[in-house]
N, C-alpha and C. Protein backbone atom coordinates (compact mmCIF):
# COMPACT_ATOMS: atom_id res chain seq x y z
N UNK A 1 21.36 56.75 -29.95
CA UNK A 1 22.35 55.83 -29.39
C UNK A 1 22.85 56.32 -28.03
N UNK A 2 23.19 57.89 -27.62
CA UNK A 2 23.18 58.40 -26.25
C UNK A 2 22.40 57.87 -25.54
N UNK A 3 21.14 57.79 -25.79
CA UNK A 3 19.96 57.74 -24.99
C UNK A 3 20.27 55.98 -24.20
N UNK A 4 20.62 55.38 -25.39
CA UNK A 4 20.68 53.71 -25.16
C UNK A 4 22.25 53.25 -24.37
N UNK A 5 23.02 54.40 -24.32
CA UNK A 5 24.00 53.71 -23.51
C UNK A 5 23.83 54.01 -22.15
N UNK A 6 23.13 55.82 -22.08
CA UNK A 6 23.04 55.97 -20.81
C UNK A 6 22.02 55.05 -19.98
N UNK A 7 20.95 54.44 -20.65
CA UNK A 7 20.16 53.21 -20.16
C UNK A 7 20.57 51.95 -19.86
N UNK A 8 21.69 51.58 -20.91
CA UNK A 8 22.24 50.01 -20.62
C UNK A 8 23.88 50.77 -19.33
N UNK A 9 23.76 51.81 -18.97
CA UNK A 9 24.21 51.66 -18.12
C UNK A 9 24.07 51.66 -16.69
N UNK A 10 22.79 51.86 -16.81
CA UNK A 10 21.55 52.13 -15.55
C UNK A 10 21.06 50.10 -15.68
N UNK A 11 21.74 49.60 -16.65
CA UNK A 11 20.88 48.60 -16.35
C UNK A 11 22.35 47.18 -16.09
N UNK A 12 23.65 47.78 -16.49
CA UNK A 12 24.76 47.13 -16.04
C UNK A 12 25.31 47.60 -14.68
N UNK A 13 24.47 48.74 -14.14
CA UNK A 13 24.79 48.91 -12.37
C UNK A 13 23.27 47.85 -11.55
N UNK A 14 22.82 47.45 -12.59
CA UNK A 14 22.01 46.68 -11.69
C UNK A 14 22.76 44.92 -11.28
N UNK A 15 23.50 45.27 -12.86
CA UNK A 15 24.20 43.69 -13.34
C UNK A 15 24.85 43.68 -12.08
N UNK A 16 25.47 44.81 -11.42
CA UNK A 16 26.78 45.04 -10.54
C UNK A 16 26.18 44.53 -9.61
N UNK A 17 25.23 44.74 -9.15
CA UNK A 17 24.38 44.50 -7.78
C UNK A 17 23.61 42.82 -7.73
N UNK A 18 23.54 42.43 -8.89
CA UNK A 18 23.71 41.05 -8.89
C UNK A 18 24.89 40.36 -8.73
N UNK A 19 26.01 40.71 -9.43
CA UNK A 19 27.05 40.18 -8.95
C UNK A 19 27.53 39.95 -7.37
N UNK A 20 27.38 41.46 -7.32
CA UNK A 20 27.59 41.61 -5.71
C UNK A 20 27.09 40.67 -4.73
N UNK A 21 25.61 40.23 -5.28
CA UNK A 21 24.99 39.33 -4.43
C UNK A 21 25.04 37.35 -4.49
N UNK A 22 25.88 37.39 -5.89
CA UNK A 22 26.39 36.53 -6.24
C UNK A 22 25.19 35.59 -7.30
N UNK A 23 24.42 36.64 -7.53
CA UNK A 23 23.84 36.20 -8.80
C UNK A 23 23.96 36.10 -9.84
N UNK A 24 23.58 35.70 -10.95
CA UNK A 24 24.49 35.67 -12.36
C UNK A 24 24.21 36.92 -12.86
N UNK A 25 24.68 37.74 -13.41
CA UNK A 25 24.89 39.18 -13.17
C UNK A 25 24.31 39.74 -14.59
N UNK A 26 23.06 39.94 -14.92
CA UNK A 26 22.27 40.51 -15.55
C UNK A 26 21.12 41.04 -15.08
N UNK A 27 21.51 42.63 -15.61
CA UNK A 27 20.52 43.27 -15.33
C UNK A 27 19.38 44.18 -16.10
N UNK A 28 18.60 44.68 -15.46
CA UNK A 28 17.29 45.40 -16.47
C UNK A 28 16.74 46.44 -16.20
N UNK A 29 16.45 47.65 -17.20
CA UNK A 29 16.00 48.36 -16.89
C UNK A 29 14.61 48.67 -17.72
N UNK A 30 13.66 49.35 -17.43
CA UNK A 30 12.08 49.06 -18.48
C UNK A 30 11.79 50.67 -18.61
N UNK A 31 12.34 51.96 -19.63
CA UNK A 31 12.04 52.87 -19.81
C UNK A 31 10.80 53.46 -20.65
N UNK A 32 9.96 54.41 -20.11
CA UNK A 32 8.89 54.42 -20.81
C UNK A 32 8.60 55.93 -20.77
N UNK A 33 8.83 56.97 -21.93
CA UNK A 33 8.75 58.20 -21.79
C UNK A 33 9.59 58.94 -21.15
N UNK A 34 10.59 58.49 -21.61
CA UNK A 34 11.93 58.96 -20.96
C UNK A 34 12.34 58.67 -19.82
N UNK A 35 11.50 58.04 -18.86
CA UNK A 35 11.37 57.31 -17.12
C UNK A 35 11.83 56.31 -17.32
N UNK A 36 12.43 55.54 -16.26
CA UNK A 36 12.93 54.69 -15.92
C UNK A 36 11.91 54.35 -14.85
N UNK A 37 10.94 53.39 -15.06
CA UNK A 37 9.76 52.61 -14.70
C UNK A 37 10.16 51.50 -13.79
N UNK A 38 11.53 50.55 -14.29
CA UNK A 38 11.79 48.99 -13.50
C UNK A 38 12.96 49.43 -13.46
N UNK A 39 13.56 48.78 -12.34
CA UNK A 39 14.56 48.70 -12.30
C UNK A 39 15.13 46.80 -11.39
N UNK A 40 15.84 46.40 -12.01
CA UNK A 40 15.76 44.84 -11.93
C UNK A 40 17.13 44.10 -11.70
N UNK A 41 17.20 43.18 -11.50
CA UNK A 41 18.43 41.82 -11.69
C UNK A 41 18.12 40.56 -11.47
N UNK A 42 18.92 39.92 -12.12
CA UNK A 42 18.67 38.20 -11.61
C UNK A 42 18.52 38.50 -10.18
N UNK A 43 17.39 37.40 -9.93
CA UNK A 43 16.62 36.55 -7.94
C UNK A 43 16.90 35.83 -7.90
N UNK A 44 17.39 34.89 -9.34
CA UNK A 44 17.31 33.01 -9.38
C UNK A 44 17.53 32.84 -8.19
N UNK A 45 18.86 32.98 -7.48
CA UNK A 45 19.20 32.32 -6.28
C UNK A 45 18.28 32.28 -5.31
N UNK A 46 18.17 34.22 -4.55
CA UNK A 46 17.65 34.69 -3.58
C UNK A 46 16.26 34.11 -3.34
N UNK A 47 15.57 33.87 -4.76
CA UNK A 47 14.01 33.30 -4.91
C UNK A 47 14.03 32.13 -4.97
N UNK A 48 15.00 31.02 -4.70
CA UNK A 48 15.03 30.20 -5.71
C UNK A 48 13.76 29.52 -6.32
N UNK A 49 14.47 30.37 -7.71
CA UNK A 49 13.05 30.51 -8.82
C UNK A 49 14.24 30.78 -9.84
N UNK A 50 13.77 29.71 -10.52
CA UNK A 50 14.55 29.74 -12.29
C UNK A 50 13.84 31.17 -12.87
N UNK A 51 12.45 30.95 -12.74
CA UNK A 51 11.96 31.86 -13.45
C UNK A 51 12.35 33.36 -13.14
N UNK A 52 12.98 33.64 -11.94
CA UNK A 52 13.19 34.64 -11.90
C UNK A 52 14.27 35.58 -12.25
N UNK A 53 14.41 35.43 -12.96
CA UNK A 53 15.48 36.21 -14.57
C UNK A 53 14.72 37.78 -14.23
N UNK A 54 16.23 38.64 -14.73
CA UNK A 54 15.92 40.27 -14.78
C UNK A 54 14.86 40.52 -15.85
N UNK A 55 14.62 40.20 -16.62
CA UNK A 55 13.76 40.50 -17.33
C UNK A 55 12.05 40.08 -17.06
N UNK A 56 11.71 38.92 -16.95
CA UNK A 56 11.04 38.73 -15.74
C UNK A 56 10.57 39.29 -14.94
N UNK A 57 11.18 40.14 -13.98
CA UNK A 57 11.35 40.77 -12.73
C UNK A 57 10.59 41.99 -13.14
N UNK A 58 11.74 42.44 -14.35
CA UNK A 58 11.22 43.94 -14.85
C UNK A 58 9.83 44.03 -15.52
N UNK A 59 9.39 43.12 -16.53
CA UNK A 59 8.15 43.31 -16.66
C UNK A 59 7.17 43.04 -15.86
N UNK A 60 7.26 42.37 -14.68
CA UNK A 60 6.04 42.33 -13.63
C UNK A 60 6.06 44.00 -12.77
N UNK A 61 7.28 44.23 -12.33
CA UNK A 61 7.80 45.89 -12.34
C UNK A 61 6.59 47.06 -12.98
N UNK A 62 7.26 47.19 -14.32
CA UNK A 62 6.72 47.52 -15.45
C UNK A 62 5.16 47.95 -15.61
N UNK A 63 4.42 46.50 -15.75
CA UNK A 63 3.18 46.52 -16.02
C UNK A 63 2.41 46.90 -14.26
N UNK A 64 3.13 46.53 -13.46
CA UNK A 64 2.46 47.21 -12.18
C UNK A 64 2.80 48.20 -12.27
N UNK A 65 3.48 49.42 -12.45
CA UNK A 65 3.40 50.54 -12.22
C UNK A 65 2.93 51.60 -13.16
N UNK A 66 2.64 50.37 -14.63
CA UNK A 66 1.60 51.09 -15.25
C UNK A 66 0.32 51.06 -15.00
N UNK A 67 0.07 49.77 -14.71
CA UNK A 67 -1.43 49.12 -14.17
C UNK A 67 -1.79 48.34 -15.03
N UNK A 68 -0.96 48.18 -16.20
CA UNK A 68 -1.73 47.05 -17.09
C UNK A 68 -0.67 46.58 -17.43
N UNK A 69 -0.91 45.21 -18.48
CA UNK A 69 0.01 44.06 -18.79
C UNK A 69 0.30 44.71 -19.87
N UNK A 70 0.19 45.45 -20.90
CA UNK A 70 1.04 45.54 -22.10
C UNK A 70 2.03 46.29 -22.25
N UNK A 71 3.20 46.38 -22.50
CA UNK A 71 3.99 47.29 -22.87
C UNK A 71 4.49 48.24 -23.73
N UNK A 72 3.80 48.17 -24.70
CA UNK A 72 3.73 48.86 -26.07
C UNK A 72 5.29 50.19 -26.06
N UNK A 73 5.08 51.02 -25.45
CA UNK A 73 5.27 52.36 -25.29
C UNK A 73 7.02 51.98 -24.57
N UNK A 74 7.11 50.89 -24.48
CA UNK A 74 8.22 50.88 -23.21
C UNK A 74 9.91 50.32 -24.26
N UNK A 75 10.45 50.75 -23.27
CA UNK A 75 11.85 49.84 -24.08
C UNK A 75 12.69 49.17 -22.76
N UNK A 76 12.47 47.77 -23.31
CA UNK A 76 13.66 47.17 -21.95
C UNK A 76 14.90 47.08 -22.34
N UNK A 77 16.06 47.70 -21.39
CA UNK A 77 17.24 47.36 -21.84
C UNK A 77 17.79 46.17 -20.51
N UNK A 78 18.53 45.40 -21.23
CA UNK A 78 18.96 44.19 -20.80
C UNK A 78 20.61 43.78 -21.09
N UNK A 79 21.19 43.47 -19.79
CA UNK A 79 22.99 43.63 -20.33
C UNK A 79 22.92 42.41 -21.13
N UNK A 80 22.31 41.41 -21.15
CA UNK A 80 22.49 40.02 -22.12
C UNK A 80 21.24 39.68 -22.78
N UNK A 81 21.49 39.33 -23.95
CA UNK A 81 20.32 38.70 -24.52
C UNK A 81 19.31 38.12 -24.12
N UNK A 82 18.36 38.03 -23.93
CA UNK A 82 17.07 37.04 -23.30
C UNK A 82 16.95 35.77 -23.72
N UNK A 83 17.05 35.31 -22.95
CA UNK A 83 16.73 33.47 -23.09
C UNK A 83 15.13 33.26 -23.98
N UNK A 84 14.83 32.65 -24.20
CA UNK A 84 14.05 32.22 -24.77
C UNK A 84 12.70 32.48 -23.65
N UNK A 85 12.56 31.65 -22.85
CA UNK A 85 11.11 32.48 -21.76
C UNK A 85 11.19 33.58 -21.81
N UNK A 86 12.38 34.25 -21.14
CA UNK A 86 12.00 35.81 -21.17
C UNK A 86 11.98 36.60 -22.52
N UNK A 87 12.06 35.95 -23.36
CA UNK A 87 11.50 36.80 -24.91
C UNK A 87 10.09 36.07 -25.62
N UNK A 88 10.01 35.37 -24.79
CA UNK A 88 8.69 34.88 -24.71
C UNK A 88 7.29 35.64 -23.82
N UNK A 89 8.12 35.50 -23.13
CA UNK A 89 7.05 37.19 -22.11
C UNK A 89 7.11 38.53 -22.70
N UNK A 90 8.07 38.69 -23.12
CA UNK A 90 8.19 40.30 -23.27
C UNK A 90 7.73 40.02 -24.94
N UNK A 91 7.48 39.08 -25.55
CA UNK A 91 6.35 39.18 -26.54
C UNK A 91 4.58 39.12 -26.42
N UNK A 92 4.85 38.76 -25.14
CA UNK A 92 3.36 38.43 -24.58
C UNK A 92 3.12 39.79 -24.49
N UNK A 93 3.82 40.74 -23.44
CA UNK A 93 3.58 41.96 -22.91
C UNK A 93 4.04 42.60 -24.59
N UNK A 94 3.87 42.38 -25.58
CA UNK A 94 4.05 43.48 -26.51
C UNK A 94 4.67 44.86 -26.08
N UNK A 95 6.20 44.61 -25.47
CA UNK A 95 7.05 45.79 -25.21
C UNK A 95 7.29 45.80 -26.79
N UNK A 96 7.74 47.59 -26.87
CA UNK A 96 7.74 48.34 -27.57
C UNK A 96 9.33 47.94 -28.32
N UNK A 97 10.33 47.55 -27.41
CA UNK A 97 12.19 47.73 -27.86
C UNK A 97 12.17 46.87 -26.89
N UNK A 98 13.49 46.46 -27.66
CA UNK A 98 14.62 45.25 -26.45
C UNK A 98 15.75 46.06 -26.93
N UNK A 99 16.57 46.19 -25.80
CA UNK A 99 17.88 46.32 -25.93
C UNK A 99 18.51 45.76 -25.47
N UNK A 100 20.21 45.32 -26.04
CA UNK A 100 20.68 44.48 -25.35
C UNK A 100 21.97 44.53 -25.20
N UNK A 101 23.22 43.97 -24.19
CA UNK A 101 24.19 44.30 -24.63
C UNK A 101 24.65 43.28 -25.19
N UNK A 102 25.36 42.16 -24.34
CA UNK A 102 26.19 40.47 -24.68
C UNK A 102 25.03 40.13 -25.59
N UNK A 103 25.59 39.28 -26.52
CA UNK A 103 24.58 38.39 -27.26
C UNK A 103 24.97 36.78 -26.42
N UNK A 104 23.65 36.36 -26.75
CA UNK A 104 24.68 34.81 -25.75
C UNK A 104 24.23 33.93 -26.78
N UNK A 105 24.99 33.47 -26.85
CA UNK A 105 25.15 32.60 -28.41
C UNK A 105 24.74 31.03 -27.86
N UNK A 106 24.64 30.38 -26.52
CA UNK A 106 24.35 29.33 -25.97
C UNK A 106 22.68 29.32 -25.62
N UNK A 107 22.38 30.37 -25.07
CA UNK A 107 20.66 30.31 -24.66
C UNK A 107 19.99 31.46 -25.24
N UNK A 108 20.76 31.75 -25.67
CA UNK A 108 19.74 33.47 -26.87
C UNK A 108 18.51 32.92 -27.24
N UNK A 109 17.75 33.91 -27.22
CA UNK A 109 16.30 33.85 -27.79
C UNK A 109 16.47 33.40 -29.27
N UNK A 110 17.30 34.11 -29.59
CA UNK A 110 17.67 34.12 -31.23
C UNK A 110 18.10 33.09 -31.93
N UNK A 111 18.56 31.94 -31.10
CA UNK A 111 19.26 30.57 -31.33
C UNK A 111 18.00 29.53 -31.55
N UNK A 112 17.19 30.00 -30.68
CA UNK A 112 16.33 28.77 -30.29
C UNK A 112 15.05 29.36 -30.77
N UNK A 113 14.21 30.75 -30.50
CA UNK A 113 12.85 31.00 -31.08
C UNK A 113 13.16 32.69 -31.60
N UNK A 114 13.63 33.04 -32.08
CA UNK A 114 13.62 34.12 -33.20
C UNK A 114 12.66 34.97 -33.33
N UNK A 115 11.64 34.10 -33.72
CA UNK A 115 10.37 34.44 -34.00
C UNK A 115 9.61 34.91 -32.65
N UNK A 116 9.55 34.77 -31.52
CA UNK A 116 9.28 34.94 -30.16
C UNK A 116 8.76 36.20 -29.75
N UNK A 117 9.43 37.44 -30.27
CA UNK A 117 9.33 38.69 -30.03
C UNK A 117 8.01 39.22 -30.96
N UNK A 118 7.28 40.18 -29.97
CA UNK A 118 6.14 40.62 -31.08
C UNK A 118 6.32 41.41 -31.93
N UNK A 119 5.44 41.12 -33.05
CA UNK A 119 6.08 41.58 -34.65
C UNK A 119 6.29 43.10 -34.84
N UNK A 120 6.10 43.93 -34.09
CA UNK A 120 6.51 44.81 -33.89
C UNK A 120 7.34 45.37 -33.09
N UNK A 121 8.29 44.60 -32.27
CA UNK A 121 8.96 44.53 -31.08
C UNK A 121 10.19 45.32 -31.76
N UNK A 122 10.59 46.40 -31.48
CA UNK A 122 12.34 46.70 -32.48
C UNK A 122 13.62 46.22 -31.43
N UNK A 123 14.37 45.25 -31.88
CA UNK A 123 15.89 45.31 -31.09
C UNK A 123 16.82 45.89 -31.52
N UNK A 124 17.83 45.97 -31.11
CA UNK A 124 18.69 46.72 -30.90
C UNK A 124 19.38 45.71 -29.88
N UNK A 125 20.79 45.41 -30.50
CA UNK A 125 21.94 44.80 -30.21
C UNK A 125 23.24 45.31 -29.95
N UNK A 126 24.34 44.67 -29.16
CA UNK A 126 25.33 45.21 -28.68
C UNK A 126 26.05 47.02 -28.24
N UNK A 127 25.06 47.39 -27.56
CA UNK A 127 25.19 48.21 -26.62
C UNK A 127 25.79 48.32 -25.69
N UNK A 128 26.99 48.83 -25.31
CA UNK A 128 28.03 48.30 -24.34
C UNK A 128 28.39 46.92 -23.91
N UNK A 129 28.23 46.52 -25.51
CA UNK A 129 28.50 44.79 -25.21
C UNK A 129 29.62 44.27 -24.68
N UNK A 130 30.85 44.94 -24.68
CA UNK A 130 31.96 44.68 -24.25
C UNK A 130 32.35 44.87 -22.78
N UNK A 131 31.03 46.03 -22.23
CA UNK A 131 31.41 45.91 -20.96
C UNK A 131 30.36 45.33 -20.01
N UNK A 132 29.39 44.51 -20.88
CA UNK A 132 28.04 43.65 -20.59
C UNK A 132 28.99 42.30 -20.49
N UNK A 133 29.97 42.07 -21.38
CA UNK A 133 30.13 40.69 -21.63
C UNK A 133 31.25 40.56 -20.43
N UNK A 134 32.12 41.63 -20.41
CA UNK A 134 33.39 41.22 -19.34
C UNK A 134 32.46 40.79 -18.11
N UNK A 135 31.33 41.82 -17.76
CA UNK A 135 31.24 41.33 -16.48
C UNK A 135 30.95 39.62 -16.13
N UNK A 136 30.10 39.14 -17.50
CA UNK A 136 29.50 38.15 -17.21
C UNK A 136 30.55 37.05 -16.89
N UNK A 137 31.49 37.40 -17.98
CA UNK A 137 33.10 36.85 -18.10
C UNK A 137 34.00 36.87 -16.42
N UNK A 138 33.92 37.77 -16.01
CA UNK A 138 34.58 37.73 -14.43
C UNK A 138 34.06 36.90 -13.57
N UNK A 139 32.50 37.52 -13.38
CA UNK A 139 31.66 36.40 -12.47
C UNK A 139 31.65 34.53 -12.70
N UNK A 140 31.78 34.37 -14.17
CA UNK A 140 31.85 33.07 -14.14
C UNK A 140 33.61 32.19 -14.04
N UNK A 141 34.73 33.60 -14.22
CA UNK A 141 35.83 32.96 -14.03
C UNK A 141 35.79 32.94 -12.30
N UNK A 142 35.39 33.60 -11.39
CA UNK A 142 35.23 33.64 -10.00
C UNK A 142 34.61 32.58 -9.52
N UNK A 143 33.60 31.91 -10.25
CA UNK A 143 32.89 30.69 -9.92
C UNK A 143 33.83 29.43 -9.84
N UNK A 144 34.79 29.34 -10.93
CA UNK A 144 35.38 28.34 -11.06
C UNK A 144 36.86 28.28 -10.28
C-alpha cells in the first residue's frame, strides 16, 4: 500500500499540471519494475481529441518505451476511475493492475462495462481518493 500511494501521488502531481492547464484534472502514471515508464494527463483540450484521456496517453507512453503493445508486467495508477474506452484499452493492452483513486460513479468503467478489464487485470480502488476527488471537486467548482 506504500508503494501505491507513493505512485498515485506521482500520478495526482500530474492531475496538478492538468489543472494548471485547465484540463480536467486526471492524471497517470504506468509503473513497471519499480520504474515509472509514463508519465501522463488529460490533452482533451490541448489535442482537441476526446480520445485523449490520461490513460490513453499513458499506454501509448508505456508500450513505446517498451516496444510492444502489451502490458502485462505494468501497473497504471490513475487519480479517477477509467471511463469505459480507457478500460477498454488497457484491457486490450493486458496491463497487469489499475489503480485508482476517485471512483466516478457517472462514467466509471464499472457502471457501464465491468467486464472490460482483462481477466487477469488486478484493481485496486480508492487510493488517496479523498485527495483525487477534492481536486476534481475544485476544478469543476472553478468552472462554474
Amino acid at each position: 500500500m506504500a508503494d501505491d500511494k507513493f505512485y498515485m501521488r506521482e500520478a495526482l502531481a500530474e492531475a496538478r499540471r492538468a489543472f494548471d492547464e485547465g484540463e480536467i484534472p486526471i492524471g497517470a502514471v504506468v509503473v513497471c519494475q519499480g520504474r515509472i515508464i509514463a508519465r501522463t494527463h488529460n490533452l482533451t483540450e490541448r489535442l482537441t481529441d476526446v480520445t485523449a484521456h490520461a490513460e490513453m496517453q499513458a499506454i501509448t507512453a508505456a508500450a513505446d518505451h517498451l516496444g510492444g503493445k502489451y502490458l502485462p508486467e505494468c501497473t497504471l495508477y490513475v487519480t479517477v476511475e477509467p471511463c469505459p474506452m480507457c478500460a477498454g484499452a488497457l484491457g486490450w493492452a493486458q496491463i497487469g493492475r489499475v489503480v485508482y483513486g476517485a471512483s466516478d460513479e457517472k462514467r466509471g468503467y464499472r457502471r457501464f462495462a465491468p467486464d472490460v478489464l482483462h481477466p487477469r487485470t488486478e484493481v485496486a480502488a480508492g487510493v488517496l481518493e479523498e485527495d483525487c476527488s477534492a481536486l476534481m471537486k475544485l476544478f469543476f467548482q472553478k468552472k462554474r
